[in-house]
Protein backbone atom coordinates (compact mmCIF):
# COMPACT_ATOMS: atom_id res chain seq x y z
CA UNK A 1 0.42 -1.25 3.64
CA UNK A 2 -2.30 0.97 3.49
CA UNK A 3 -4.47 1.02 0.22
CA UNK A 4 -7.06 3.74 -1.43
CA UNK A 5 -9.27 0.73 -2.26
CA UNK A 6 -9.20 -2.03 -0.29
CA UNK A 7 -9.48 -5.22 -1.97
CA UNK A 8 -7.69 -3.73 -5.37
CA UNK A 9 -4.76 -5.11 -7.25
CA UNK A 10 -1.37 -3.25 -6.74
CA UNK A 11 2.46 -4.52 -7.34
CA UNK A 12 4.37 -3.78 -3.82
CA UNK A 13 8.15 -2.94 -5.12
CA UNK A 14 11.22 -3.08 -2.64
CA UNK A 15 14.70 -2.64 -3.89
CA UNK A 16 16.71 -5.82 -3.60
CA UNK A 17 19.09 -3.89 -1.08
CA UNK A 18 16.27 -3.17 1.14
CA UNK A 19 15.66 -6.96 1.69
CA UNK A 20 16.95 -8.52 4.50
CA UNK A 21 18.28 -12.27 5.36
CA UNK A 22 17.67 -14.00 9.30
CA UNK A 23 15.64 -12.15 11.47
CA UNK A 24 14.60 -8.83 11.89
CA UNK A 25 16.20 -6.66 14.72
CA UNK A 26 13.75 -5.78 17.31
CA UNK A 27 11.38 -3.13 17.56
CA UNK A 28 9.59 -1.33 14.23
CA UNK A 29 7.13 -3.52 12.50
CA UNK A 30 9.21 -4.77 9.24
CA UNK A 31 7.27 -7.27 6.55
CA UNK A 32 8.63 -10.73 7.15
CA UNK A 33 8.10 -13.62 4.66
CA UNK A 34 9.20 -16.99 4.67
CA UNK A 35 10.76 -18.37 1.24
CA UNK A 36 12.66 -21.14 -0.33
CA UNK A 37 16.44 -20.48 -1.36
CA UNK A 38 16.52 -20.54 -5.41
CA UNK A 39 20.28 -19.51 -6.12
CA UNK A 40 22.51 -17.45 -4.63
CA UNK A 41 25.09 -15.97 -6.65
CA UNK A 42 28.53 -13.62 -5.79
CA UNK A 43 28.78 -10.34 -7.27
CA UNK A 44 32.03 -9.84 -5.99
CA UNK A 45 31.36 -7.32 -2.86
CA UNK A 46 28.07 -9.08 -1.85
CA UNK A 47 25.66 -11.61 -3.05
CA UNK A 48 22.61 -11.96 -4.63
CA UNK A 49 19.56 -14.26 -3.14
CA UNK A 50 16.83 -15.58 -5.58
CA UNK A 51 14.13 -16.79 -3.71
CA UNK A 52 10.59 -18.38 -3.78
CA UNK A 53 7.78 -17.10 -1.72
CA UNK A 54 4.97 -19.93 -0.63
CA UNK A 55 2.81 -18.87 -3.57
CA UNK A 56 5.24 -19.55 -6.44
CA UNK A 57 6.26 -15.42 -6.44
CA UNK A 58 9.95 -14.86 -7.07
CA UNK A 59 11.97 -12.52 -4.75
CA UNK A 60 15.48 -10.93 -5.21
CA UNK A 61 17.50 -9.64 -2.17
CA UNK A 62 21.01 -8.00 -2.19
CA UNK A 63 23.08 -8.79 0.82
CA UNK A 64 26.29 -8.56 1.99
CA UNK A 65 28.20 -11.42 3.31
CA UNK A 66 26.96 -12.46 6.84
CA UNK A 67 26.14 -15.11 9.18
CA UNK A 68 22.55 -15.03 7.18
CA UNK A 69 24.19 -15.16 3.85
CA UNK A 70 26.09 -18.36 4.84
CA UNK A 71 23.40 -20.47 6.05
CA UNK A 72 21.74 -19.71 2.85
CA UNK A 73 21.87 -22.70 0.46
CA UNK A 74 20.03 -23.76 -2.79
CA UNK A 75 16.58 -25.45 -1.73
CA UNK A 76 17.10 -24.11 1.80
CA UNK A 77 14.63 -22.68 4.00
CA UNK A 78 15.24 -18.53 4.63
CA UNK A 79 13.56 -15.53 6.34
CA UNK A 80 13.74 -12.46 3.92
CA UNK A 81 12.51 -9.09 5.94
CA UNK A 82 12.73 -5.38 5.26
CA UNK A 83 11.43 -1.93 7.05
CA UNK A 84 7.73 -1.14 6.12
CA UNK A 85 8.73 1.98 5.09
CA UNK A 86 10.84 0.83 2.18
CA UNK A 87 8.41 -1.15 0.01
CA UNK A 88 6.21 0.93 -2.51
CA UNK A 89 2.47 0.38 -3.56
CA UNK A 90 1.97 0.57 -7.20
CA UNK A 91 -1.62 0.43 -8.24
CA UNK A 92 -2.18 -1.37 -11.80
């Protein structure tokens, strides 16, 4: 993400529906993190993904069910990924 000041703080926002399970379809560039599976809870027409990022950070994803979604179990490593384009830069 490209940033006025390089080097400041900022909070990087991305809808929980714009977060992805597995791996990213080729082609774009799409941000692609690594976490640990926290919960993962049905809200009836998809579920819900709490995960842990390396540093401790806490991530939410939306997802419908899928080959992804099923694989995804408490404690379990995941891939979460989503189009560049859809996170937001808020500067503190």
């Amino acid at each position: 993400y490209d940033a006025a000041d390089a080097g400041a703080r900022a909070t990087l926002m991305i809808r929980p529906e714009d977060i992805h399970l597995g791996a990213p379809p080729s082609g774009g560039t799409p941000v692609i993190l690594k976490a640990t599976v926290r919960d993962k809870v049905f809200l009836g027409s998809a579920w819900r993904i709490y995960a842990a990022l390396p540093s401790g950070q806490e991530i939410a994803a939306h997802s419908a069910s899928g080959e992804a979604v099923d694989h995804a179990v408490k404690g379990g490593a995941i891939e979460l990924w989503w189009p560049r384009d859809r996170g937001r830069v808020l500067a503190l």
